[in-house]
PDB file of N, CA and C in Angstrom:
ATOM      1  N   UNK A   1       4.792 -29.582  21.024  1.00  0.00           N
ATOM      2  CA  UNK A   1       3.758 -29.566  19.998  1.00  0.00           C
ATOM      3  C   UNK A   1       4.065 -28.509  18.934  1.00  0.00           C
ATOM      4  N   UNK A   2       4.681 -27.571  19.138  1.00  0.00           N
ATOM      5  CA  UNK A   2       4.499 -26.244  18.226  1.00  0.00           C
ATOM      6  C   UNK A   2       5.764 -26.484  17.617  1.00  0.00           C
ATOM      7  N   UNK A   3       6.870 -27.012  18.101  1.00  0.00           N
ATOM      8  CA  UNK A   3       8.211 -27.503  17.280  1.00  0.00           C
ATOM      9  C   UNK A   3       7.868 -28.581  16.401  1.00  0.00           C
ATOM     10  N   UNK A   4       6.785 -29.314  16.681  1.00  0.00           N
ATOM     11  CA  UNK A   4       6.466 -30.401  15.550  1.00  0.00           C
ATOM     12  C   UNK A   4       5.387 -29.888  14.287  1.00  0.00           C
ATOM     13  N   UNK A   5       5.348 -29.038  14.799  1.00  0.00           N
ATOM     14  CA  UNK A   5       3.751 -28.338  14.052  1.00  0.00           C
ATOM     15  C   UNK A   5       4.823 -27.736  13.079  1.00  0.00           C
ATOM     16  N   UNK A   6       6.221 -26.710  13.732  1.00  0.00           N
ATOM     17  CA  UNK A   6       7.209 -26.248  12.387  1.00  0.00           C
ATOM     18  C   UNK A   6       7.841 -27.002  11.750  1.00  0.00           C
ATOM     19  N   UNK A   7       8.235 -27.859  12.300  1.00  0.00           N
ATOM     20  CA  UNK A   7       8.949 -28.981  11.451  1.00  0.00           C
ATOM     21  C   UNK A   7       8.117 -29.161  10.006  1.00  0.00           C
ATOM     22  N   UNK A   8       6.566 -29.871  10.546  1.00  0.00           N
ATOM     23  CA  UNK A   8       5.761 -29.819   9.572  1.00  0.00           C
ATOM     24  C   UNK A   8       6.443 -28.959   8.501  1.00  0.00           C
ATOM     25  N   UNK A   9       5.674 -28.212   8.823  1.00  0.00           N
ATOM     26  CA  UNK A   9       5.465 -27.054   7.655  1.00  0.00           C
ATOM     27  C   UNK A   9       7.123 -26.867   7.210  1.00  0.00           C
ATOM     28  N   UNK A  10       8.155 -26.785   7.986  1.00  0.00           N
ATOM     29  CA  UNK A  10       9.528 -26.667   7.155  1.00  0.00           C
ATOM     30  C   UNK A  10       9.862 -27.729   5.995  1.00  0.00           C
ATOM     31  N   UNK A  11       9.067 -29.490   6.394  1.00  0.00           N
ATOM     32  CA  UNK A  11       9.473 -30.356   5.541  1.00  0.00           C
ATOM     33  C   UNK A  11       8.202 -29.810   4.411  1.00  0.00           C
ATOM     34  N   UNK A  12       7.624 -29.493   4.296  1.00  0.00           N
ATOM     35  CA  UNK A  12       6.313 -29.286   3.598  1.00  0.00           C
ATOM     36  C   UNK A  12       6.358 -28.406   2.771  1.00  0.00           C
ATOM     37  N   UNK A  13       7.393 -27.172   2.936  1.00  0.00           N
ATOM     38  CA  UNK A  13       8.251 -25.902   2.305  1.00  0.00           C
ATOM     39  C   UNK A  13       7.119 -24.578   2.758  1.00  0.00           C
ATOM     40  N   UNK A  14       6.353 -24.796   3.279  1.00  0.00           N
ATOM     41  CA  UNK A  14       5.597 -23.940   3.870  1.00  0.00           C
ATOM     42  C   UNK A  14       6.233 -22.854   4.565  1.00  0.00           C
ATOM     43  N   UNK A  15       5.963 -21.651   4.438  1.00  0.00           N
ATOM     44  CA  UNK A  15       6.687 -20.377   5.138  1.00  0.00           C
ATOM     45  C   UNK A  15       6.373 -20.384   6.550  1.00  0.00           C
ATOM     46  N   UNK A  16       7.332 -20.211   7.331  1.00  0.00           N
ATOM     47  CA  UNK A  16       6.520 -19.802   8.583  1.00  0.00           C
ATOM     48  C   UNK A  16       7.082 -18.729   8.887  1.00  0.00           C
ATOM     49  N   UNK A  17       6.729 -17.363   9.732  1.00  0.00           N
ATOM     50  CA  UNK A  17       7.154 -16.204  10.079  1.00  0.00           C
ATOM     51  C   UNK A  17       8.233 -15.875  10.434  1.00  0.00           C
ATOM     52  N   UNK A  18       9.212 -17.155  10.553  1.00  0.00           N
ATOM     53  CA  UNK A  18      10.609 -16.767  10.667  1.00  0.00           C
ATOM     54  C   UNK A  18      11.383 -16.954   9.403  1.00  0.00           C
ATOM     55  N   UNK A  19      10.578 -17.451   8.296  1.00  0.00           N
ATOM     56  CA  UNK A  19      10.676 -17.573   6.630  1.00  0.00           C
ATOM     57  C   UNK A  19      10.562 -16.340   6.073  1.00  0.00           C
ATOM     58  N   UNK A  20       9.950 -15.289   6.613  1.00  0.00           N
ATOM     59  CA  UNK A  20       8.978 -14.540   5.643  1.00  0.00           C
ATOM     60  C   UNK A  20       9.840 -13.442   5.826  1.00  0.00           C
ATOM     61  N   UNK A  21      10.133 -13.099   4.323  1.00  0.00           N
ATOM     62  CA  UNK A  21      10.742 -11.691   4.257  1.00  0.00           C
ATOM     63  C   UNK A  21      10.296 -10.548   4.919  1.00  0.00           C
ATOM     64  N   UNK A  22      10.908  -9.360   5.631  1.00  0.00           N
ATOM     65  CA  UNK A  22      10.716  -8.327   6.554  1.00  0.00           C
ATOM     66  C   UNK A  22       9.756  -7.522   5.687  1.00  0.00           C
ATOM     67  N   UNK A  23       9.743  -7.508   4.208  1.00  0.00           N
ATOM     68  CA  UNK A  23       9.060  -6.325   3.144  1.00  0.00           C
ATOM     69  C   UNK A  23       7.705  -7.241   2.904  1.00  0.00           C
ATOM     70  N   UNK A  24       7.859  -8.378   2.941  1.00  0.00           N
ATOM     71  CA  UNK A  24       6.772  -9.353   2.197  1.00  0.00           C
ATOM     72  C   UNK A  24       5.475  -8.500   4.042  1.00  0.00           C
ATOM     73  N   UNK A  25       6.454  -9.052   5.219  1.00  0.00           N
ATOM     74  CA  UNK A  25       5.388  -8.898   6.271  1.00  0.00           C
ATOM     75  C   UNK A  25       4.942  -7.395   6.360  1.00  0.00           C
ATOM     76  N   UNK A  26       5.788  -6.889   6.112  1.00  0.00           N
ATOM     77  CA  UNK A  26       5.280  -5.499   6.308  1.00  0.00           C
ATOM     78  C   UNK A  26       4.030  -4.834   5.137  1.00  0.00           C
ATOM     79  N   UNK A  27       4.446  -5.562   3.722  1.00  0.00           N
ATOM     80  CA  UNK A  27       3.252  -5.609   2.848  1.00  0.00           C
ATOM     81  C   UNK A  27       2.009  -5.989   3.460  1.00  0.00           C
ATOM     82  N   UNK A  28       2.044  -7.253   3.896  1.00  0.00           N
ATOM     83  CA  UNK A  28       1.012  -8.092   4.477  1.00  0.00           C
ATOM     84  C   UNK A  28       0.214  -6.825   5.751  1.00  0.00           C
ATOM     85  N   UNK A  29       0.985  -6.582   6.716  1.00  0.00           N
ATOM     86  CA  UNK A  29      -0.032  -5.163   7.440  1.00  0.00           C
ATOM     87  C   UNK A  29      -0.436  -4.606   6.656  1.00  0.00           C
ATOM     88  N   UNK A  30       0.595  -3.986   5.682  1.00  0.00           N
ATOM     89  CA  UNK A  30      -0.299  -2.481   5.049  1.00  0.00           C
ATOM     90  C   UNK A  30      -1.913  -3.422   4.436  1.00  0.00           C
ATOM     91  N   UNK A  31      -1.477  -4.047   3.970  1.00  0.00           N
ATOM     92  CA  UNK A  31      -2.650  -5.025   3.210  1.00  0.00           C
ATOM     93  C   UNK A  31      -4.171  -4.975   4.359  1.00  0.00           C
ATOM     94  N   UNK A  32      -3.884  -5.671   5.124  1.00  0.00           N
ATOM     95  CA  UNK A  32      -4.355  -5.448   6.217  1.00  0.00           C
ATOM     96  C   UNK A  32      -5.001  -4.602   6.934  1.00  0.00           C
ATOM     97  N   UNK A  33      -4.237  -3.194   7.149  1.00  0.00           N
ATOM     98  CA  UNK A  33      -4.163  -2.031   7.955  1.00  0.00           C
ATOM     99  C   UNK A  33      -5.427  -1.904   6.506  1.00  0.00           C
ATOM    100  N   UNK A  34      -5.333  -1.425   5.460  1.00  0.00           N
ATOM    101  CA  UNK A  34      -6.064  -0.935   4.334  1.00  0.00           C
ATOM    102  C   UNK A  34      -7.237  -1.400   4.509  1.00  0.00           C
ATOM    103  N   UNK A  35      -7.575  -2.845   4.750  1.00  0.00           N
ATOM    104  CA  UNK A  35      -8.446  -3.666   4.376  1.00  0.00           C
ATOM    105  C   UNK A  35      -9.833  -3.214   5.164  1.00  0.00           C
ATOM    106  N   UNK A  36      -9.343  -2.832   6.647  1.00  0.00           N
ATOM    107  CA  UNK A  36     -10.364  -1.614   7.589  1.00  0.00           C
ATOM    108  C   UNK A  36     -10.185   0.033   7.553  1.00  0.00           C
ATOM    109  N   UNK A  37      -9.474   0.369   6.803  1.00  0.00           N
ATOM    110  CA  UNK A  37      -9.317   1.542   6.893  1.00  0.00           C
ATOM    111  C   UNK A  37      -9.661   2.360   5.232  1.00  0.00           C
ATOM    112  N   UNK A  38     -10.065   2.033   4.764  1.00  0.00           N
ATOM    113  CA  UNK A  38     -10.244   2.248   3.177  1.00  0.00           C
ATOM    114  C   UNK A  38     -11.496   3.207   3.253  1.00  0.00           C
ATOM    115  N   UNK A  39     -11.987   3.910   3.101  1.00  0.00           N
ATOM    116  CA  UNK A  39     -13.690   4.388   2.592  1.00  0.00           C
ATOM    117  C   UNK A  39     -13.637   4.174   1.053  1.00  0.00           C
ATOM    118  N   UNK A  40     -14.251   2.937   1.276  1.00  0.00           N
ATOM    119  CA  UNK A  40     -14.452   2.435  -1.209  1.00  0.00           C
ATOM    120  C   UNK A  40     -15.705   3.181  -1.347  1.00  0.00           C
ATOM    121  N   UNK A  41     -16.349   3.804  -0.217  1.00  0.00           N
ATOM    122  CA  UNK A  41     -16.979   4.470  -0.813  1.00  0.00           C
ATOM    123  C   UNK A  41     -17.415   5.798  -1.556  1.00  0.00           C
ATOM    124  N   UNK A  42     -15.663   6.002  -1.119  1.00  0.00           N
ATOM    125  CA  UNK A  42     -15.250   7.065  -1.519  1.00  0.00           C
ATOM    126  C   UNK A  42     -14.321   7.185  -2.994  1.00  0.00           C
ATOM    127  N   UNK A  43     -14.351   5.772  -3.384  1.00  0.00           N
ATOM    128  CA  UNK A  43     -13.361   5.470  -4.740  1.00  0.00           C
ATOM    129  C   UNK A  43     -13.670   6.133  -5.789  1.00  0.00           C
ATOM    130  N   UNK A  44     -12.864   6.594  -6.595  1.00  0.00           N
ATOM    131  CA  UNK A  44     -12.932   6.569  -7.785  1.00  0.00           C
ATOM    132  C   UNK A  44     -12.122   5.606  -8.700  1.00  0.00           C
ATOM    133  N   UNK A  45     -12.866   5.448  -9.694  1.00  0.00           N
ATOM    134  CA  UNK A  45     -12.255   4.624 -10.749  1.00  0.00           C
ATOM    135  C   UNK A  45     -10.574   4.218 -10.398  1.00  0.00           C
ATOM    136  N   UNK A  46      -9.772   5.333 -10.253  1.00  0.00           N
ATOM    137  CA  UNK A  46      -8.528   5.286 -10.207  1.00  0.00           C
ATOM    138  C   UNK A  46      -7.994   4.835  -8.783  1.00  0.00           C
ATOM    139  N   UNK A  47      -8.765   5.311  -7.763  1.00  0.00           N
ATOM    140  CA  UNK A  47      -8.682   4.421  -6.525  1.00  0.00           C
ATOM    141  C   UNK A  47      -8.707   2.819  -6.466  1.00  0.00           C
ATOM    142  N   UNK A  48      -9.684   2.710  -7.486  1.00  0.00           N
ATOM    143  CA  UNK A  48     -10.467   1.492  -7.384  1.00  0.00           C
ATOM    144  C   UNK A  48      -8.953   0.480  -7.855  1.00  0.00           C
ATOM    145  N   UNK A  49      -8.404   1.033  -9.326  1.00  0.00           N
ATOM    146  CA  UNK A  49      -7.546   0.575 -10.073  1.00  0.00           C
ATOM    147  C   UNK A  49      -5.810   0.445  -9.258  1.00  0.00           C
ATOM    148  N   UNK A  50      -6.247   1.266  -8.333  1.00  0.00           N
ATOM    149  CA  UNK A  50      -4.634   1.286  -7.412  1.00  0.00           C
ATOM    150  C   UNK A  50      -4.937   0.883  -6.356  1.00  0.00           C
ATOM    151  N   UNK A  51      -6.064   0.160  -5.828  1.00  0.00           N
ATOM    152  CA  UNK A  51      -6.351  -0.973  -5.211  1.00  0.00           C
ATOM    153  C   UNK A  51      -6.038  -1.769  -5.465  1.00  0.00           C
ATOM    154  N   UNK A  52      -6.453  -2.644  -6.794  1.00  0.00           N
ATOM    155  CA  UNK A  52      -5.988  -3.574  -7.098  1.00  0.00           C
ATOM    156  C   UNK A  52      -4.853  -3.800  -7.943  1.00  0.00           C
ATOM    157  N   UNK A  53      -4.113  -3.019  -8.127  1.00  0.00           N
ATOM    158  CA  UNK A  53      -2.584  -2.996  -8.828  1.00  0.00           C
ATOM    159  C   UNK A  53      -2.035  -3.326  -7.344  1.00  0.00           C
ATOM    160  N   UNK A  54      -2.122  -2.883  -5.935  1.00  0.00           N
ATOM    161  CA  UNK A  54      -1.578  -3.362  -4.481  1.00  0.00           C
ATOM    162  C   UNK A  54      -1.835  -4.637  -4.338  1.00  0.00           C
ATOM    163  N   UNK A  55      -3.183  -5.005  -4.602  1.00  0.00           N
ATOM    164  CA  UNK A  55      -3.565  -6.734  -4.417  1.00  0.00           C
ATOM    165  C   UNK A  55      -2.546  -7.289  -5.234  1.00  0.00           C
ATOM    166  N   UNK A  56      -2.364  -7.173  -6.817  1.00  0.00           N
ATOM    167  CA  UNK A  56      -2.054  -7.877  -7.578  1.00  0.00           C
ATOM    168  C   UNK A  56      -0.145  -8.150  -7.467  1.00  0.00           C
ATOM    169  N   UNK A  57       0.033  -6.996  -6.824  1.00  0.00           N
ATOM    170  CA  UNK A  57       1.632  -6.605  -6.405  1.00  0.00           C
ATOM    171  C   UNK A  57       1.417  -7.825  -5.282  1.00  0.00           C
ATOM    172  N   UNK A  58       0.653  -7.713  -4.121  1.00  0.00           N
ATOM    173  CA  UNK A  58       0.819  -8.191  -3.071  1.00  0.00           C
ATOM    174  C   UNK A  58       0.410  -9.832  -3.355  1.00  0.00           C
ATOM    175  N   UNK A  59      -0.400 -10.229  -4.396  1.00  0.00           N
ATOM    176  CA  UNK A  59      -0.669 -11.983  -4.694  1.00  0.00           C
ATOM    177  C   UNK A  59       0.985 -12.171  -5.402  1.00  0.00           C
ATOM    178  N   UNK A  60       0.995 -11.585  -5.835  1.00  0.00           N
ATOM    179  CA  UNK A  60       2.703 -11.923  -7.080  1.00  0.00           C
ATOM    180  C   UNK A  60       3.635 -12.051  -5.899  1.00  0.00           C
ATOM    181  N   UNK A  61       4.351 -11.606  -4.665  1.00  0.00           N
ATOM    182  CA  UNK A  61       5.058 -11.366  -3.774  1.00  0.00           C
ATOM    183  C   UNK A  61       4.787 -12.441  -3.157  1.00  0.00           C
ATOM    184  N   UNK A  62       3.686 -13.120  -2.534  1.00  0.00           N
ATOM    185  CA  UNK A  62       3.078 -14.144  -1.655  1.00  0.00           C
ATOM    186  C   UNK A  62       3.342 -15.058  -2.432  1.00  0.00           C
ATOM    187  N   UNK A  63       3.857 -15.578  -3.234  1.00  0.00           N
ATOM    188  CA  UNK A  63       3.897 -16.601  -3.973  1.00  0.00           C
ATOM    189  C   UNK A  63       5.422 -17.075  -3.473  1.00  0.00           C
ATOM    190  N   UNK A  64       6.253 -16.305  -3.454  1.00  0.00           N
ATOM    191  CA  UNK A  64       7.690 -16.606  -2.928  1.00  0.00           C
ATOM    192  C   UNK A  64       7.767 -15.854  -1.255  1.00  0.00           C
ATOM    193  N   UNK A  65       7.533 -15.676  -0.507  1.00  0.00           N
ATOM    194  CA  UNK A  65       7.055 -14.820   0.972  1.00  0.00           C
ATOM    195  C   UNK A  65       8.767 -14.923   1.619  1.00  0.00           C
ATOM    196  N   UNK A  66       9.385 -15.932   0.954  1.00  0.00           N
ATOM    197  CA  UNK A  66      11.173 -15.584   2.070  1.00  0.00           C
ATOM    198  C   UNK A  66      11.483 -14.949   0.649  1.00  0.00           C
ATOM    199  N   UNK A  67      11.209 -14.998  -0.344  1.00  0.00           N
ATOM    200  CA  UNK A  67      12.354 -13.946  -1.071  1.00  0.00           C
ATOM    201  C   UNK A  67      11.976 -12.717  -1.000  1.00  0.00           C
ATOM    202  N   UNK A  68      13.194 -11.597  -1.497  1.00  0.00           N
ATOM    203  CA  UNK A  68      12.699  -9.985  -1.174  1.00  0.00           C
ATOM    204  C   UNK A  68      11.647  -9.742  -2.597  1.00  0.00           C
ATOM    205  N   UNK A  69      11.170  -8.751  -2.255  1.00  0.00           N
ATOM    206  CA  UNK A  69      10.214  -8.190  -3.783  1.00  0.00           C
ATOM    207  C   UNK A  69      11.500  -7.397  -4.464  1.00  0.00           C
ATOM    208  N   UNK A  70      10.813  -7.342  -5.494  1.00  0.00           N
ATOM    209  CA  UNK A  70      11.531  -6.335  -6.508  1.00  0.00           C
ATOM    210  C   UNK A  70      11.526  -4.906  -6.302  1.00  0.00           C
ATOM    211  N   UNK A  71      12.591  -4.137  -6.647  1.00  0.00           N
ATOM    212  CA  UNK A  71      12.349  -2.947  -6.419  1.00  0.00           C
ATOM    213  C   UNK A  71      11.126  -2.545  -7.097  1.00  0.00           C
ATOM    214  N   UNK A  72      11.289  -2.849  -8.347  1.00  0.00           N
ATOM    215  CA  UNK A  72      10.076  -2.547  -9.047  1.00  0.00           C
ATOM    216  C   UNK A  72       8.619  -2.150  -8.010  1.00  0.00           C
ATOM    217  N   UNK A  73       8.448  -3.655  -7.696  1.00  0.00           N
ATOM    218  CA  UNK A  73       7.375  -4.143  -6.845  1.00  0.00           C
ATOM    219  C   UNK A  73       7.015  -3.062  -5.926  1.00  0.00           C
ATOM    220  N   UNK A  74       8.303  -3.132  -5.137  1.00  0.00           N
ATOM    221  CA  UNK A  74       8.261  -2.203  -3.644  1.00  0.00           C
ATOM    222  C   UNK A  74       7.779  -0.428  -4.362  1.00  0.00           C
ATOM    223  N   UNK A  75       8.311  -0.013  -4.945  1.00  0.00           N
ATOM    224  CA  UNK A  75       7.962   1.099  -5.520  1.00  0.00           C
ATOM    225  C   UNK A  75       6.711   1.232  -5.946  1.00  0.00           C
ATOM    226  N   UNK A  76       6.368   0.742  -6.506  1.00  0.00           N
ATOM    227  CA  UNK A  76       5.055   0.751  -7.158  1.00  0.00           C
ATOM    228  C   UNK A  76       3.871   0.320  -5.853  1.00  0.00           C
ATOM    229  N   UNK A  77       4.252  -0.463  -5.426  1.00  0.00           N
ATOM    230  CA  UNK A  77       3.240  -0.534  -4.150  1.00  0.00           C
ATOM    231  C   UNK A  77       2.960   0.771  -3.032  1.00  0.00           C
ATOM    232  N   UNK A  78       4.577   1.235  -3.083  1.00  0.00           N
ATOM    233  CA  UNK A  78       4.516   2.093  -1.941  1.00  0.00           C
ATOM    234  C   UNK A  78       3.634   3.457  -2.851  1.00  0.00           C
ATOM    235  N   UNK A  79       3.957   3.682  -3.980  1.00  0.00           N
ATOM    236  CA  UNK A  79       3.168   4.507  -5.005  1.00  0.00           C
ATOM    237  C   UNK A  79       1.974   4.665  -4.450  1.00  0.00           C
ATOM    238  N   UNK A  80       0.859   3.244  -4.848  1.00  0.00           N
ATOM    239  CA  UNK A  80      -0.434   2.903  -4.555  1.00  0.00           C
ATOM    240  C   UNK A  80      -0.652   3.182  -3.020  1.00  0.00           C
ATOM    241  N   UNK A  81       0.049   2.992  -2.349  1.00  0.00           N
ATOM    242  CA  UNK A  81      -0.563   3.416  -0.879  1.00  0.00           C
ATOM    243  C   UNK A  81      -0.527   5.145  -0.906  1.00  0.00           C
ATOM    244  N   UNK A  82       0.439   5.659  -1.604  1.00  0.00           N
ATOM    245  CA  UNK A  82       0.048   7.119  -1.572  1.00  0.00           C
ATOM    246  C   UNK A  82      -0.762   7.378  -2.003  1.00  0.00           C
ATOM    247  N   UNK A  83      -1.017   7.069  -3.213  1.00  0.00           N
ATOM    248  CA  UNK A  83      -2.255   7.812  -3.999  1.00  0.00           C
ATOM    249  C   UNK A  83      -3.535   7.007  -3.235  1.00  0.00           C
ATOM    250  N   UNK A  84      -3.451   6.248  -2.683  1.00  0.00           N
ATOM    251  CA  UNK A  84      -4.676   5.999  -1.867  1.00  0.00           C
ATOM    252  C   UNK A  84      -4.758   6.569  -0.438  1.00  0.00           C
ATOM    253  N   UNK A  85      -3.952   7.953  -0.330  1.00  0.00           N
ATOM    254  CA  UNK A  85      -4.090   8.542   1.072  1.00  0.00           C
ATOM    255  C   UNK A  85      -5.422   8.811   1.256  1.00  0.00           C
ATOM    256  N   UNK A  86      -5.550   9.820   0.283  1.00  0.00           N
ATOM    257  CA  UNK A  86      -6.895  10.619   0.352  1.00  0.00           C
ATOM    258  C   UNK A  86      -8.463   9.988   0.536  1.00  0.00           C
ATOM    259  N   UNK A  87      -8.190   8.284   0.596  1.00  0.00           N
ATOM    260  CA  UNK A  87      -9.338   7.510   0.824  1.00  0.00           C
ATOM    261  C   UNK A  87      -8.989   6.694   2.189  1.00  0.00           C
ATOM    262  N   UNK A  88      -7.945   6.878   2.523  1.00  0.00           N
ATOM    263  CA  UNK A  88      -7.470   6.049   4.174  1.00  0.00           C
ATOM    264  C   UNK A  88      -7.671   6.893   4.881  1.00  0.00           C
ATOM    265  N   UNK A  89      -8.627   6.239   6.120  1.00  0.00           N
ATOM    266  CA  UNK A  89      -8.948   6.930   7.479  1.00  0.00           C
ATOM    267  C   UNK A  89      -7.611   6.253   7.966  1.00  0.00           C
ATOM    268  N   UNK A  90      -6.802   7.186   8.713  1.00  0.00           N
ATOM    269  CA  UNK A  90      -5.650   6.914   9.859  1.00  0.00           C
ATOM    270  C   UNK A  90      -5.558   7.800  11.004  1.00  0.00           C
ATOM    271  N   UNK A  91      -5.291   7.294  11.583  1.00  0.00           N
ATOM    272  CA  UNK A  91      -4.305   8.033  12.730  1.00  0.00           C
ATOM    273  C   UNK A  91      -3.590   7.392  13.854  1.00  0.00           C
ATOM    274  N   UNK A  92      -3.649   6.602  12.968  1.00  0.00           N
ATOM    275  CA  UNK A  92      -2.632   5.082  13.914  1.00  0.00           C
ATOM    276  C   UNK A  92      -0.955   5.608  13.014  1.00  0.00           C
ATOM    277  N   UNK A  93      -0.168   5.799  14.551  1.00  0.00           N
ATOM    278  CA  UNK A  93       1.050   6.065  14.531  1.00  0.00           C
ATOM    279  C   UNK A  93       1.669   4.742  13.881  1.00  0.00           C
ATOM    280  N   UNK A  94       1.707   3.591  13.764  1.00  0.00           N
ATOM    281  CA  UNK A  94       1.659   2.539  13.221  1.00  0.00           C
ATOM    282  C   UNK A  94       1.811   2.672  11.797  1.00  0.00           C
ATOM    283  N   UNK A  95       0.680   2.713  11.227  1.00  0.00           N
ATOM    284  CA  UNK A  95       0.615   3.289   9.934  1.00  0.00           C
ATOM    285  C   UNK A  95       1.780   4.106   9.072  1.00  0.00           C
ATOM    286  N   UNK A  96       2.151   5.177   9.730  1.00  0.00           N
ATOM    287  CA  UNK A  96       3.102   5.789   9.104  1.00  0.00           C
ATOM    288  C   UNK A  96       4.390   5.397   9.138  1.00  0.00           C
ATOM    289  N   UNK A  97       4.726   4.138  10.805  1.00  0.00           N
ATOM    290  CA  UNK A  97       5.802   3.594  10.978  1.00  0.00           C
ATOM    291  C   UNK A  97       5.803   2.701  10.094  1.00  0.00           C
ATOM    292  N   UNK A  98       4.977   1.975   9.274  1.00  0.00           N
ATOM    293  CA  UNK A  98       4.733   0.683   8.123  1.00  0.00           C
ATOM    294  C   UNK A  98       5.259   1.768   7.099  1.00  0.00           C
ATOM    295  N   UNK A  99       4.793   2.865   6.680  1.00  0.00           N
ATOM    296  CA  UNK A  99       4.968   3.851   5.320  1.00  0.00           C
ATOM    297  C   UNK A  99       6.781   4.263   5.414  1.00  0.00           C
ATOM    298  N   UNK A 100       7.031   4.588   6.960  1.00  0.00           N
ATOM    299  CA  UNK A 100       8.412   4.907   6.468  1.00  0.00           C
ATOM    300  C   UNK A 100       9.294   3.843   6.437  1.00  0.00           C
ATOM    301  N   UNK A 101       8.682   2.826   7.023  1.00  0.00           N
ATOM    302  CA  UNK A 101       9.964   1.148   6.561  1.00  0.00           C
ATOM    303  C   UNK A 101      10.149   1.058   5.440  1.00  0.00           C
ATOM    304  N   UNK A 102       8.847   1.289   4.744  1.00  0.00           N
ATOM    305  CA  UNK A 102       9.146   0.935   3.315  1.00  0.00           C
ATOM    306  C   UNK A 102       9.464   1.666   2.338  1.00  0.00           C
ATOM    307  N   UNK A 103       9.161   2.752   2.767  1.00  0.00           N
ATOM    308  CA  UNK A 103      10.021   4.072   1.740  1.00  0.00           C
ATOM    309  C   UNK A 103      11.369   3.839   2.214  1.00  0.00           C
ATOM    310  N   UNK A 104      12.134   3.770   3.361  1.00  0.00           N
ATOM    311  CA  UNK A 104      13.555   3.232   4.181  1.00  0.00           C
ATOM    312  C   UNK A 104      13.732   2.059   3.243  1.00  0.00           C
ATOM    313  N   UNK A 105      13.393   1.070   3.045  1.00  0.00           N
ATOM    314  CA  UNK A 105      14.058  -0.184   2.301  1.00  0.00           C
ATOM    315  C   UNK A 105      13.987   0.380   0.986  1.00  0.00           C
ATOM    316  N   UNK A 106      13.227   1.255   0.185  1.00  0.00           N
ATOM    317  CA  UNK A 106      13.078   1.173  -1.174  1.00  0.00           C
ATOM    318  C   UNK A 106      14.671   2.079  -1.463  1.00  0.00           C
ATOM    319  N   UNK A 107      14.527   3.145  -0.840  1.00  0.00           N
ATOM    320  CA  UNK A 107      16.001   4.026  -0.680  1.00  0.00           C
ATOM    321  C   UNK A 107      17.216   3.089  -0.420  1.00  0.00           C
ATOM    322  N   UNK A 108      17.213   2.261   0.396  1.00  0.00           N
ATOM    323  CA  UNK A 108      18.133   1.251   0.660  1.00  0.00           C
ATOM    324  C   UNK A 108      19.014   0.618  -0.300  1.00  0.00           C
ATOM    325  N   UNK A 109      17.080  -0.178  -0.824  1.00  0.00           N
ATOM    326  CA  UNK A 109      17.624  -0.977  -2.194  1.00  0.00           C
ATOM    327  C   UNK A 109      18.322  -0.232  -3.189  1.00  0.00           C
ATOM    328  N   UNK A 110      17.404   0.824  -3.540  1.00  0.00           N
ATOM    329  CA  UNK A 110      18.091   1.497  -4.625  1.00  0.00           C
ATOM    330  C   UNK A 110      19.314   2.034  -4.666  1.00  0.00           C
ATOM    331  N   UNK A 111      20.150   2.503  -3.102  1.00  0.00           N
ATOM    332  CA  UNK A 111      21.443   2.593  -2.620  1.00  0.00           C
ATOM    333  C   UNK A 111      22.268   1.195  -2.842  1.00  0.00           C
ATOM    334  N   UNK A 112      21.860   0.109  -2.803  1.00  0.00           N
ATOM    335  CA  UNK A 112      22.931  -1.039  -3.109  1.00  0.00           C
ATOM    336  C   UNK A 112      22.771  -1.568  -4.408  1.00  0.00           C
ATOM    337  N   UNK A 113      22.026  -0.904  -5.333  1.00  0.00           N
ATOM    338  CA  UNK A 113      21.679  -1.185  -7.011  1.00  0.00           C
ATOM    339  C   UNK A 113      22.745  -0.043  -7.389  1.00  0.00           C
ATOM    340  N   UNK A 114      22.845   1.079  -6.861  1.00  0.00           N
ATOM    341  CA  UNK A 114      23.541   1.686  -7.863  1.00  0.00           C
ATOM    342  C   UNK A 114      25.106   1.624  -7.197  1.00  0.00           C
ATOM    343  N   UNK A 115      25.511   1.341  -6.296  1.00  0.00           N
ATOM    344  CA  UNK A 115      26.462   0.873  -5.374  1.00  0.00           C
ATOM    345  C   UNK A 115      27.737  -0.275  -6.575  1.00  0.00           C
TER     346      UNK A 115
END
């Protein structure tokens, strides 16, 4: 049943999790991880605005989910999760293992751009 269920979705062009880029999924947690862990009630304007510069990074990315993001992208996202420390409740070891993958790939990338 579940090999016909991928098939589906492979003839259909539908992503399935063995489609999906390693940066796209790891976006998708932080997305996630944020989505319960945020105090908006603690936003300011500029919180508010690097909230949704992450959404808008993270809808643009989901649109292609097997290709990689742009450095651009990745940078600027990983940006927005910093400056939104000071409003994230954490202490999920997790969390910081999602923060250093992606600071790790952004260094990466930028090592085989100037390469």
């Amino acid at each position: 049943m579940e090999e016909q269920i991928l098939d589906e979705q492979i003839a259909q062009n539908i992503p399935t999790a063995s489609h999906v880029h390693e940066i796209v999924q790891l976006m998708t947690n932080f997305i996630n991880y944020l989505s319960v862990s945020l105090y908006e009630s603690a936003f300011t304007k500029n919180h508010q605005d690097s909230y949704t510069t992450l959404h808008s990074i993270y809808d643009s990315v989901c649109l292609t989910p097997c290709m990689p993001p742009s450095l651009i992208d990745c940078e600027q996202f990983y940006q927005n999760i910093v400056y939104l420390v000071n409003v994230t409740y954490t202490d999920d070891p997790d969390y910081y293992t999602l923060k250093r993958s992606l600071r790790k790939y952004i260094i990466d990338l930028k090592y085989k751009i100037t390469k």
